[in-house]
N, C-alpha and C. Protein backbone atom coordinates (compact mmCIF):
# COMPACT_ATOMS: atom_id res chain seq x y z
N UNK A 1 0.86 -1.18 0.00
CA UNK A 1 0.00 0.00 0.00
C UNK A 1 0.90 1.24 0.00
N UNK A 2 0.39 2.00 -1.07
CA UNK A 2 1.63 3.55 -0.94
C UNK A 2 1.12 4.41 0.50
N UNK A 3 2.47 5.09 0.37
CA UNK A 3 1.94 5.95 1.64
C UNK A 3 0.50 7.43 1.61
N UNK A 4 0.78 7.79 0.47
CA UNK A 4 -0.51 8.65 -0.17
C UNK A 4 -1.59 7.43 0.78
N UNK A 5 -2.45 6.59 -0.03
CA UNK A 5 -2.96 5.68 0.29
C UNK A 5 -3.32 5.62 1.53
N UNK A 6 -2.53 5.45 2.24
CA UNK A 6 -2.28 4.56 3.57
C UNK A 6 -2.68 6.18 4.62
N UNK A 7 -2.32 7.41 4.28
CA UNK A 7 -2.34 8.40 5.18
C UNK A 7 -4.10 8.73 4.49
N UNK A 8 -4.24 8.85 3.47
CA UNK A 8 -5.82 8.88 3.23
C UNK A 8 -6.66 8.10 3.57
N UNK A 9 -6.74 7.19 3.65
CA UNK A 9 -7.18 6.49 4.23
C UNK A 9 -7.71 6.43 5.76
N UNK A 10 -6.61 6.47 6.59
CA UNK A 10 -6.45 7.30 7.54
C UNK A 10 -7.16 8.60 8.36
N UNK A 11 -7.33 9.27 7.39
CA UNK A 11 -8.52 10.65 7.66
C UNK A 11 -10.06 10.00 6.94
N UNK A 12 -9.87 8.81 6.53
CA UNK A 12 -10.92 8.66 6.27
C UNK A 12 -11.51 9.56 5.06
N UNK A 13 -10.63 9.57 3.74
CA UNK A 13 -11.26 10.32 2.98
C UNK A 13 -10.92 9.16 1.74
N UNK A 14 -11.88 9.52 0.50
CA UNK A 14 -11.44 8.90 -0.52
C UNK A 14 -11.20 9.70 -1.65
N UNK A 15 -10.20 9.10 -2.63
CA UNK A 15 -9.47 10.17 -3.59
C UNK A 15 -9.84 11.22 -4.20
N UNK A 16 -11.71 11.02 -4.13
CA UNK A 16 -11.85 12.75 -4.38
C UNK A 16 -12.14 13.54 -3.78
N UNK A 17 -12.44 13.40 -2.44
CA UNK A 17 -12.61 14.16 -1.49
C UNK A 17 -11.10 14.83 -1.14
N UNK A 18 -9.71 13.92 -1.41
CA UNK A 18 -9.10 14.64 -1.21
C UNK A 18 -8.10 15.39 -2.42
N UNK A 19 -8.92 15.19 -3.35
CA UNK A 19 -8.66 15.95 -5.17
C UNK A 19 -9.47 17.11 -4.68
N UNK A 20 -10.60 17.15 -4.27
CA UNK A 20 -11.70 18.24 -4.03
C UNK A 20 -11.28 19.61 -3.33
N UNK A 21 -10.39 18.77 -1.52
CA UNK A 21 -9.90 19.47 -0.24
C UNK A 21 -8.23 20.13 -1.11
N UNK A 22 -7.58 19.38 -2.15
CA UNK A 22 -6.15 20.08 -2.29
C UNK A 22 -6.09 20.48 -3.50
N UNK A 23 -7.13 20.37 -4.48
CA UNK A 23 -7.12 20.99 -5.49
C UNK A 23 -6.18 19.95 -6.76
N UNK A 24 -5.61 19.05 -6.57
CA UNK A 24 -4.59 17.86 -7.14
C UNK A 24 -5.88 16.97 -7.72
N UNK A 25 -5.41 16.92 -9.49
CA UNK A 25 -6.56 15.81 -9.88
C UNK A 25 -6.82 14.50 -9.17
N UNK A 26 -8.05 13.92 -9.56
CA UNK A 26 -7.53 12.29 -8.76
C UNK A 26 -6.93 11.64 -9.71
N UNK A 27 -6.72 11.89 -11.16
CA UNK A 27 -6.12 11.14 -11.95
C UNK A 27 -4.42 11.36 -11.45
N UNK A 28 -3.77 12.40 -10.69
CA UNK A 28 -2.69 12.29 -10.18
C UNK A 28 -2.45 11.90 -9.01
N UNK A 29 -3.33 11.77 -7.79
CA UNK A 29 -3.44 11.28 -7.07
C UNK A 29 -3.37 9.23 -7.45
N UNK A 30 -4.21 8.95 -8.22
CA UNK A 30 -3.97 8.27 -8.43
C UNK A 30 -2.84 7.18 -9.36
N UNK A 31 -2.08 8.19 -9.38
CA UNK A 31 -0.17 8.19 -10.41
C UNK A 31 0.17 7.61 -8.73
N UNK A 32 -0.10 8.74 -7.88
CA UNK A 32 1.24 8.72 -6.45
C UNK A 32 0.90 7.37 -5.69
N UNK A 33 -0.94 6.83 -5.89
CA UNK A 33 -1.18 5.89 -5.14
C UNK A 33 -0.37 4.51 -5.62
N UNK A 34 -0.18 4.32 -6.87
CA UNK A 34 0.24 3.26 -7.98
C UNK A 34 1.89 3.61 -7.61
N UNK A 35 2.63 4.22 -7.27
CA UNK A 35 3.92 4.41 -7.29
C UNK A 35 4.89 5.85 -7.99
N UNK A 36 3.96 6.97 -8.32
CA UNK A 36 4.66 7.41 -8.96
C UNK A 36 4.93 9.31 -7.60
N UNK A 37 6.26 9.03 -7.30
CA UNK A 37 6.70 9.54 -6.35
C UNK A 37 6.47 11.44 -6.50
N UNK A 38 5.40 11.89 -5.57
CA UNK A 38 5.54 14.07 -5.87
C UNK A 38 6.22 14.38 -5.72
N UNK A 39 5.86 15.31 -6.38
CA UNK A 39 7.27 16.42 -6.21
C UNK A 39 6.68 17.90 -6.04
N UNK A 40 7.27 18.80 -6.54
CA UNK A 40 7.24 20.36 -6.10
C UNK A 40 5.95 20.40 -5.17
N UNK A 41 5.20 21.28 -6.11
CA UNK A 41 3.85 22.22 -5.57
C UNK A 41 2.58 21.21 -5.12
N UNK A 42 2.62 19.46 -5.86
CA UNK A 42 2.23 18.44 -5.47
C UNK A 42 2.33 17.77 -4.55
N UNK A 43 3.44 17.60 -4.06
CA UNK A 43 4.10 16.90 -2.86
C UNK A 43 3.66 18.28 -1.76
N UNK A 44 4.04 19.46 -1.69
CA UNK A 44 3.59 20.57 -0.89
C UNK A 44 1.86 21.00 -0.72
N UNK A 45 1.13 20.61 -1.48
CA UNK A 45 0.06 20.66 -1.48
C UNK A 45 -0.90 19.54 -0.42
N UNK A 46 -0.35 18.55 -1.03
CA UNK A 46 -0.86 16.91 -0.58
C UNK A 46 -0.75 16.85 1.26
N UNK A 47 0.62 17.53 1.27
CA UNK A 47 0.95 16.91 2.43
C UNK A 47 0.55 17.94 3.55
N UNK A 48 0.33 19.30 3.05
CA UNK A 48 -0.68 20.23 3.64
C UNK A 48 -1.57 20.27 3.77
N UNK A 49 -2.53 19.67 2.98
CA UNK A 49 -3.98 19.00 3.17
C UNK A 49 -4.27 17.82 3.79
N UNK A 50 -2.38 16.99 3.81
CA UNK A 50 -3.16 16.11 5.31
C UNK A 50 -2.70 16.30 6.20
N UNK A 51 -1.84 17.77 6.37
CA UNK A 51 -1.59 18.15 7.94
C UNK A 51 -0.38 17.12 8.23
N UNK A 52 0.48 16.53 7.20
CA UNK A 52 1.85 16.45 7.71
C UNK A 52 3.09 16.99 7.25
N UNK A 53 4.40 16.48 7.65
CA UNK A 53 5.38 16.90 6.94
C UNK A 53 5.50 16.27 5.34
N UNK A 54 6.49 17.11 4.52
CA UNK A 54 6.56 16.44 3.41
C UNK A 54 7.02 15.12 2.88
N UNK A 55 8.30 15.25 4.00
CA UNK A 55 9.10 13.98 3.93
C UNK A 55 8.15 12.43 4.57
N UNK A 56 7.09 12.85 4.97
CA UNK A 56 6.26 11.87 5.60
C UNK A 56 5.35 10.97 4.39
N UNK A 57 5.31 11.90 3.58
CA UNK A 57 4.32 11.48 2.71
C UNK A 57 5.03 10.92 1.12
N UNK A 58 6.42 10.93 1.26
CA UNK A 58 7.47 10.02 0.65
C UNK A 58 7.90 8.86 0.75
N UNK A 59 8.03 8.18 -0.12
CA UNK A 59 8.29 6.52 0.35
C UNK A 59 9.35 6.43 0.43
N UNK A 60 9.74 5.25 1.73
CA UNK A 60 11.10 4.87 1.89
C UNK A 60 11.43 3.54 1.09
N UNK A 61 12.53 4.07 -0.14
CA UNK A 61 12.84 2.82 -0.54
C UNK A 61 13.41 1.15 0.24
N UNK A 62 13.39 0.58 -0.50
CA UNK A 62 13.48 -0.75 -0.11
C UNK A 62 14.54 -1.54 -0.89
N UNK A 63 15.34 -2.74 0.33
CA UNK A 63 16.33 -3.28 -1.41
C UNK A 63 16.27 -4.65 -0.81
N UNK A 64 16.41 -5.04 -1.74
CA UNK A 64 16.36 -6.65 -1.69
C UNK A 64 18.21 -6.95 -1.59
N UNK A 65 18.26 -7.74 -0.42
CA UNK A 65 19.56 -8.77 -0.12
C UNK A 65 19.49 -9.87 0.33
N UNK A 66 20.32 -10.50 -0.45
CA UNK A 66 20.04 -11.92 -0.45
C UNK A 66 21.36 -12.40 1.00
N UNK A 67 20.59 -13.05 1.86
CA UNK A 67 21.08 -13.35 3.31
C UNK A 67 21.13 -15.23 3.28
N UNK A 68 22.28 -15.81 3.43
CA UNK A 68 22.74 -17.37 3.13
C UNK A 68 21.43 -18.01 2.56
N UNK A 69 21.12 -18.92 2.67
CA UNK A 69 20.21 -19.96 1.76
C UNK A 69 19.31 -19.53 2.17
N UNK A 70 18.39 -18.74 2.83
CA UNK A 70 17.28 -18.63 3.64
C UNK A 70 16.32 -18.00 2.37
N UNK A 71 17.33 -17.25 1.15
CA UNK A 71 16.68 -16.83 -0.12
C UNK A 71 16.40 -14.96 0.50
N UNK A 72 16.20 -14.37 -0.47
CA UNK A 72 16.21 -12.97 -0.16
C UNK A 72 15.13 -12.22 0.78
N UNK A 73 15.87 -11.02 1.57
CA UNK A 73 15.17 -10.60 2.48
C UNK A 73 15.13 -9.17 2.18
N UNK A 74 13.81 -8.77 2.51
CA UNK A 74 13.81 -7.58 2.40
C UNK A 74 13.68 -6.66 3.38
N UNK A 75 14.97 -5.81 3.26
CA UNK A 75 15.45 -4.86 4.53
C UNK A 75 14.59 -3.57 4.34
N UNK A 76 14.44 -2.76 5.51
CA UNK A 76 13.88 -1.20 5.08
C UNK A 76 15.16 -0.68 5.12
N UNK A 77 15.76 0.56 4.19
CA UNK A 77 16.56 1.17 4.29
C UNK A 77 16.27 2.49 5.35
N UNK A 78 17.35 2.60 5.85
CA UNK A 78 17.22 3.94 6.91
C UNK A 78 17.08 5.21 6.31
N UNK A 79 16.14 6.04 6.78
CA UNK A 79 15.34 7.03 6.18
C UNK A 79 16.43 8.16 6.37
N UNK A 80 16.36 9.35 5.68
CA UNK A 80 17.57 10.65 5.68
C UNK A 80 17.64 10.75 7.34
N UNK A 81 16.72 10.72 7.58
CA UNK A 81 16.48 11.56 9.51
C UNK A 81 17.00 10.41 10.00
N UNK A 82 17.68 10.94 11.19
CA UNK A 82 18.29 9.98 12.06
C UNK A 82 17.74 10.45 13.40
N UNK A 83 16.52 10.48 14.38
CA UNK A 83 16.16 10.47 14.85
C UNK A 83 16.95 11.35 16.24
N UNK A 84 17.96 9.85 16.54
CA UNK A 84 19.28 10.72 17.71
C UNK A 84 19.87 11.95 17.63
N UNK A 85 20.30 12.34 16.14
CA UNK A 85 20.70 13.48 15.85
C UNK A 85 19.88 14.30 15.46
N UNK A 86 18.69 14.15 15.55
CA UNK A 86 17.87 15.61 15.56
C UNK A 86 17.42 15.67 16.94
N UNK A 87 17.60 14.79 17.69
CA UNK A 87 17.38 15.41 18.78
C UNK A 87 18.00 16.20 19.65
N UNK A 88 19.54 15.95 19.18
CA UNK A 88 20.73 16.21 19.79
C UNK A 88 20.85 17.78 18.86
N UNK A 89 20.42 17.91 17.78
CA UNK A 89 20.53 19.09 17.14
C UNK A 89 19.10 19.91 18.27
N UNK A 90 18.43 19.56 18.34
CA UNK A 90 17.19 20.30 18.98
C UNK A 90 18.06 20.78 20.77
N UNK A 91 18.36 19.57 21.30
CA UNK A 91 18.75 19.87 22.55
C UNK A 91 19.85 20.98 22.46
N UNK A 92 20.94 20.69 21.32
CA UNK A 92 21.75 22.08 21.43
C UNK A 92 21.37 23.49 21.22
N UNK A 93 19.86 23.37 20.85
CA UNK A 93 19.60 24.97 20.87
C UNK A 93 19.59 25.51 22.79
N UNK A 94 19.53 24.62 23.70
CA UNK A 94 19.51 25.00 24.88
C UNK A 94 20.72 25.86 25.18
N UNK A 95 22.19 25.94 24.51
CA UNK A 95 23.47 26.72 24.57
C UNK A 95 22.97 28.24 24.53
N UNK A 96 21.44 28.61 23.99
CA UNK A 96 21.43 30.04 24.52
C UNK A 96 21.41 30.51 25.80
N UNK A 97 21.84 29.54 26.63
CA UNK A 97 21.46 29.90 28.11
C UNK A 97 23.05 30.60 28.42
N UNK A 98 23.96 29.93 27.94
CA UNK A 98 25.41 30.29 28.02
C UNK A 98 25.51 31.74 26.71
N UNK A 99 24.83 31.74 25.86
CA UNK A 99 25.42 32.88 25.33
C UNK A 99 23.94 33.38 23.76
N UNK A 100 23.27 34.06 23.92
CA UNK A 100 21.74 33.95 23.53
C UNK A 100 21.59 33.99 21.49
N UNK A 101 22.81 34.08 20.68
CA UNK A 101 22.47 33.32 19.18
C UNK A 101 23.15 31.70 19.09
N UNK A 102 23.54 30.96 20.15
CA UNK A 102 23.88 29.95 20.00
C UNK A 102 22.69 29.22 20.16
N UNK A 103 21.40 29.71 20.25
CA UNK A 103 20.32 28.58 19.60
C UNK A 103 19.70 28.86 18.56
N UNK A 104 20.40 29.34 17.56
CA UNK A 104 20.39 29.03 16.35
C UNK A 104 21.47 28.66 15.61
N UNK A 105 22.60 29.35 16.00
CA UNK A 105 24.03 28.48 16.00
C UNK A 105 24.26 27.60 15.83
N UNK A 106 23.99 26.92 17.00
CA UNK A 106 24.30 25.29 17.29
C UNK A 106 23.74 24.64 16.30
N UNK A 107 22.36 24.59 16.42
CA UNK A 107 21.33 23.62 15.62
C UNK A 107 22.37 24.06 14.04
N UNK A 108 22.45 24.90 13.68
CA UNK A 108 22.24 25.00 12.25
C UNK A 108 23.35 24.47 11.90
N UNK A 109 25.07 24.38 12.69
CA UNK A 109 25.65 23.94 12.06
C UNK A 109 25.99 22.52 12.41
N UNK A 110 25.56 21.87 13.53
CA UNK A 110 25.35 20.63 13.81
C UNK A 110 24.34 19.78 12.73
N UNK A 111 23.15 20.40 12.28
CA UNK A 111 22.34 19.72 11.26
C UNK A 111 23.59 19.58 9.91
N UNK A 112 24.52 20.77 9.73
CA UNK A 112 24.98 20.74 8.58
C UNK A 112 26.25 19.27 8.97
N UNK A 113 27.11 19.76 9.84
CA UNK A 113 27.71 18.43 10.26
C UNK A 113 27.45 17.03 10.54
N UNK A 114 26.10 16.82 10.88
CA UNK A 114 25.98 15.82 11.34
C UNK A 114 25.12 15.33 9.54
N UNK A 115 24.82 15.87 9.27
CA UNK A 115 24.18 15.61 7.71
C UNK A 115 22.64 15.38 7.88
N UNK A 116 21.99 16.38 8.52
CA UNK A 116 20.97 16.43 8.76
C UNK A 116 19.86 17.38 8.29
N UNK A 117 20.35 17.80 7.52
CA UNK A 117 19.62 18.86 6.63
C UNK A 117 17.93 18.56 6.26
N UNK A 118 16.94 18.52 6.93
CA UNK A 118 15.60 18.05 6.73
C UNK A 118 14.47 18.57 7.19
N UNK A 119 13.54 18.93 6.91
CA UNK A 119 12.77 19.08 7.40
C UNK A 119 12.52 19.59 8.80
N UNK A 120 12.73 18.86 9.63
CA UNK A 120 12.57 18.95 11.22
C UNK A 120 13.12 19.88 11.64
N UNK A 121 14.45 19.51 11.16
CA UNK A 121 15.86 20.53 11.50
C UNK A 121 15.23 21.86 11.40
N UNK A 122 14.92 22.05 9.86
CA UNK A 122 14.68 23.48 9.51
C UNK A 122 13.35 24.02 10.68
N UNK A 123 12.46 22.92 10.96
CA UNK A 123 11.81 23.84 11.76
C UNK A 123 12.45 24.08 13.13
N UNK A 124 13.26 23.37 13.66
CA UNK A 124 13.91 23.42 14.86
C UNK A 124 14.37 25.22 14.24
N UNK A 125 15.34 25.06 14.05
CA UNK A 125 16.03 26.41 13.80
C UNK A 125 15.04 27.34 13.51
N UNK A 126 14.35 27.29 12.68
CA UNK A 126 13.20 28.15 12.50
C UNK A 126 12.58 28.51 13.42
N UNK A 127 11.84 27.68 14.52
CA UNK A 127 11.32 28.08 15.93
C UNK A 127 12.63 28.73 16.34
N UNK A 128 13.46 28.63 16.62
CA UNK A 128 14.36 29.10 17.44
C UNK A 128 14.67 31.01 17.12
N UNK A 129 14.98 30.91 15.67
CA UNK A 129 15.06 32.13 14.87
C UNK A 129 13.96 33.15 15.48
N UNK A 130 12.31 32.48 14.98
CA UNK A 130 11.44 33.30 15.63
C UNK A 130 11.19 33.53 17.07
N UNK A 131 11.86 32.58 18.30
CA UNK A 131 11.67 33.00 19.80
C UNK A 131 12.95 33.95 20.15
N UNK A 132 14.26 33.73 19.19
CA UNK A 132 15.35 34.79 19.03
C UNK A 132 14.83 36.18 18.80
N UNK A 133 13.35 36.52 18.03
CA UNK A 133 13.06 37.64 17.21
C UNK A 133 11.91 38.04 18.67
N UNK A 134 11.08 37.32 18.85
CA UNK A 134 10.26 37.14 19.74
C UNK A 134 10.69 37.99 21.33
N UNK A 135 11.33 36.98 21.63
CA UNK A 135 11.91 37.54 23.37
C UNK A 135 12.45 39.15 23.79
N UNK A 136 13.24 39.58 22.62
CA UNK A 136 13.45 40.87 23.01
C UNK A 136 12.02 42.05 23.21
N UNK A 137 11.26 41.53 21.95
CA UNK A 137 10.11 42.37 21.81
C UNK A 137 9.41 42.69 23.21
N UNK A 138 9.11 41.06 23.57
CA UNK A 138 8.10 41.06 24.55
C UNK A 138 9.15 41.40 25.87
N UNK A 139 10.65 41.22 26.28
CA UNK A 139 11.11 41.99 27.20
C UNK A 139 11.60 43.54 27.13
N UNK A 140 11.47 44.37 25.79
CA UNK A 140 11.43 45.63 25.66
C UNK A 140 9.84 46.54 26.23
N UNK A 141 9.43 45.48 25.76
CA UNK A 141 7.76 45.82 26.42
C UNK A 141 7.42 45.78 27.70
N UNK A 142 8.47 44.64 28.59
CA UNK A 142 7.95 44.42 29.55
C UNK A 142 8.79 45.90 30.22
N UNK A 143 9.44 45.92 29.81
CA UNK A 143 10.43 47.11 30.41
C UNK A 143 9.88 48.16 30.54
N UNK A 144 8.91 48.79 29.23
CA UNK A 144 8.24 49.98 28.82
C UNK A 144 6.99 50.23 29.96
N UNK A 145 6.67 48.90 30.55
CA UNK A 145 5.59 49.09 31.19
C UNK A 145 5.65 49.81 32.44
N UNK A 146 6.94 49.80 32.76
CA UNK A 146 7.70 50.26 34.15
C UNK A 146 7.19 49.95 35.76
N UNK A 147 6.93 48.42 35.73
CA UNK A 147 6.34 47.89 36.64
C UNK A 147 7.66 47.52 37.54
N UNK A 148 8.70 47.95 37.42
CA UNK A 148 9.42 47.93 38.75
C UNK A 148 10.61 47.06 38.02
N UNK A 149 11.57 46.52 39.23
CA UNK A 149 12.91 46.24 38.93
C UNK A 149 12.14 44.40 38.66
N UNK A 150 11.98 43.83 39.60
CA UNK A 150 11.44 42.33 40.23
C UNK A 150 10.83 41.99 38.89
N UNK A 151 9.70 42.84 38.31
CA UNK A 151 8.66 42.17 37.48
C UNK A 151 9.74 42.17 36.14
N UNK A 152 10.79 43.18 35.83
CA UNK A 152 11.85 42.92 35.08
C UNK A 152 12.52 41.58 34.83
N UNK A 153 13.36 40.87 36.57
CA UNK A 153 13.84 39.97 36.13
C UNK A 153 12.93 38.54 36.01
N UNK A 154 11.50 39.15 36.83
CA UNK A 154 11.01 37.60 36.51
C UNK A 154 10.37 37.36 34.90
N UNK A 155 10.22 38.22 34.71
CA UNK A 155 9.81 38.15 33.11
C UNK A 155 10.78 38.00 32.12
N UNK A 156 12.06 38.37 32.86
CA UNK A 156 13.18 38.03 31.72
C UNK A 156 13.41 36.17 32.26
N UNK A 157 13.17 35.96 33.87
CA UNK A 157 13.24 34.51 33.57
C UNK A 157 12.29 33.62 33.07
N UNK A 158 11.32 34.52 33.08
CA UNK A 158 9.86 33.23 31.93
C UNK A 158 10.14 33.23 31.06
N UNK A 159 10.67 34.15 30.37
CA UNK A 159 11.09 34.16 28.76
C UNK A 159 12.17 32.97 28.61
N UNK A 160 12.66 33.17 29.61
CA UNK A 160 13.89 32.01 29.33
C UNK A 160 13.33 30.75 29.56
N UNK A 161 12.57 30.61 30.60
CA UNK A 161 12.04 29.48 30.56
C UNK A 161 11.09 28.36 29.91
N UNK A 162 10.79 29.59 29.09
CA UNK A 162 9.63 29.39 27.79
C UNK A 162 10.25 28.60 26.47
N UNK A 163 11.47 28.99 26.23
CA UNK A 163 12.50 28.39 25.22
C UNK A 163 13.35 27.32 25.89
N UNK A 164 13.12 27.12 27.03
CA UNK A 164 13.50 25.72 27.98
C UNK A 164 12.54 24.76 27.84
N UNK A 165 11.74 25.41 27.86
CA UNK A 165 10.21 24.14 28.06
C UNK A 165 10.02 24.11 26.01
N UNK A 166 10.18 24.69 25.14
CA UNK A 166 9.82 24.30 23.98
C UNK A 166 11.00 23.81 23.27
N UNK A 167 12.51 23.63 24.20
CA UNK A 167 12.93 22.58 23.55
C UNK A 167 12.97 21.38 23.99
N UNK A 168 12.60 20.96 25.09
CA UNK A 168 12.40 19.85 26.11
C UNK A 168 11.22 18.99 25.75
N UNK A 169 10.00 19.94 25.52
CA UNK A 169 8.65 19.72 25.00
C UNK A 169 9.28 18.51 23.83
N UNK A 170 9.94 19.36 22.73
CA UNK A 170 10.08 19.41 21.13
C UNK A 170 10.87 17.77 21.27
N UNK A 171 11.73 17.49 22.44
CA UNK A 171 12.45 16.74 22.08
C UNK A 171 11.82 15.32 22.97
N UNK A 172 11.39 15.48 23.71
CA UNK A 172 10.04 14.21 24.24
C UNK A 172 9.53 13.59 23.16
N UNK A 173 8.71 14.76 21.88
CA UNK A 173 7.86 14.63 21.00
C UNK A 173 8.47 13.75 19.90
N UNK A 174 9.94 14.13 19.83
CA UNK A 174 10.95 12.94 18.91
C UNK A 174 10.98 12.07 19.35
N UNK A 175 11.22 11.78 20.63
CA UNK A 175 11.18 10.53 21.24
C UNK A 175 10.11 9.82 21.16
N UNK A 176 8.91 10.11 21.64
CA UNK A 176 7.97 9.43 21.26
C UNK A 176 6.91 9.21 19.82
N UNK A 177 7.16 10.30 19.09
CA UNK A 177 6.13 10.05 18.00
C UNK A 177 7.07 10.36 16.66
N UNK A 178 7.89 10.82 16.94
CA UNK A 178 9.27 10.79 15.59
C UNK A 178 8.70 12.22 15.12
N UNK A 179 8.28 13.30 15.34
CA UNK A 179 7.65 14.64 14.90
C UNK A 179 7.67 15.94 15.79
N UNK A 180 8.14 17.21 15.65
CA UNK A 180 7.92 17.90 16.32
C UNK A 180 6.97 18.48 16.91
N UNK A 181 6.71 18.63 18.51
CA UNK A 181 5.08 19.04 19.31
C UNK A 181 5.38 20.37 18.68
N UNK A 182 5.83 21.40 19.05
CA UNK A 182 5.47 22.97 18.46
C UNK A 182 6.75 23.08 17.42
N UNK A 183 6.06 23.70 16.29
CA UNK A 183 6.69 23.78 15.05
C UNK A 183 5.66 24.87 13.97
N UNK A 184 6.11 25.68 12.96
CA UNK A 184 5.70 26.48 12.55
C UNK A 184 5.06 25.96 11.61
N UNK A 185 4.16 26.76 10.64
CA UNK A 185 3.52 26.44 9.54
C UNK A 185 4.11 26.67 8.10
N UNK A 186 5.48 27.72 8.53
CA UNK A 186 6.59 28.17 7.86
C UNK A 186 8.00 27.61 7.94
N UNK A 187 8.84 27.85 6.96
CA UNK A 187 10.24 27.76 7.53
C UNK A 187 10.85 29.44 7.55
N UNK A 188 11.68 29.85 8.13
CA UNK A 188 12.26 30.91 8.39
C UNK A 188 14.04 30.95 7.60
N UNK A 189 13.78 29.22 7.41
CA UNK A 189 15.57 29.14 6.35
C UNK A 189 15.12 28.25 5.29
């Protein structure tokens, strides 16, 4: 069963309901169900109308190796994402605590080192970019309000603690369901 297929299914829709919801003929829908792999504005469309990532809605090839007399077996090949290392890219955005663009730093050139360039990554960094853009705003504001010295530093420590708890959150969510809990609807790289 293709994965198109298998995720439609899933929502409980059938191929023209979801030709209807993404605007994609069912005569191409029905190319991707048979094997024939999206791409651009197709693959971005599809996989927005079922509310996942792109790379989700791609098939992981398969290869046949032949293992002593037992006759050939078929292995899954390991998918681009390596699970450990995006998490380990996610947890290093926590280094803004030691010095405040090293959580975008870290992640971005650890994804590039570790060869992780995907999806996830980009939203990792991407969240990070926008709570980088984010935090000053809302502690210039808090400042403007001139509610005293105290309400200063505790609001500068929620802020911090807010980008503690959404990479901690983010990286549970790998652990258990292979997907990021808060993540944008955009990328920012």
């Amino acid at each position: 069963m293709s994965k198109l297929k298998q995720l439609r299914e899933q929502k409980n829709m059938t191929q023209g309901e979801l030709s209807e919801k993404s605007g994609i003929s069912v005569r191409t829908i029905q190319r991707i169900e048979s094997g024939t792999t999206p791409k651009g504005h197709t693959l971005k469309t599809l996989s927005k109308t079922l509310g996942i990532l792109e790379n989700e809605l791609l098939e992981i090839p398969f290869e046949i190796e032949p293992i002593d007399e037992e006759g050939p077996k078929i292995l899954q090949l390991e998918s681009t994402v390596d699970f450990g290392k995006v998490k380990l890219i996610n947890l290093s955005s926590i280094l803004f605590i030691v010095l405040p663009p090293l959580n975008i730093i870290a992640p971005l050139v650890l994804s590039y080192v570790l060869k992780q360039r995907n999806p996830i990554t980009k939203q990792i960094v991407s969240l990070q970019i926008l709570w980088t853009i984010l935090a000053p705003v809302f502690f210039m504001f808090g400042i403007f309000l001139k509610l005293g010295r105290s309400f200063t530093i505790v609001l500068l420590f929620v802020i911090t603690l807010s980008n503690i708890y959404l990479i901690l959150r983010n990286s549970a969510a790998l652990d258990r369901n292979k997907k990021l809990r808060y993540r944008l609807n955009f990328n920012l790289i």
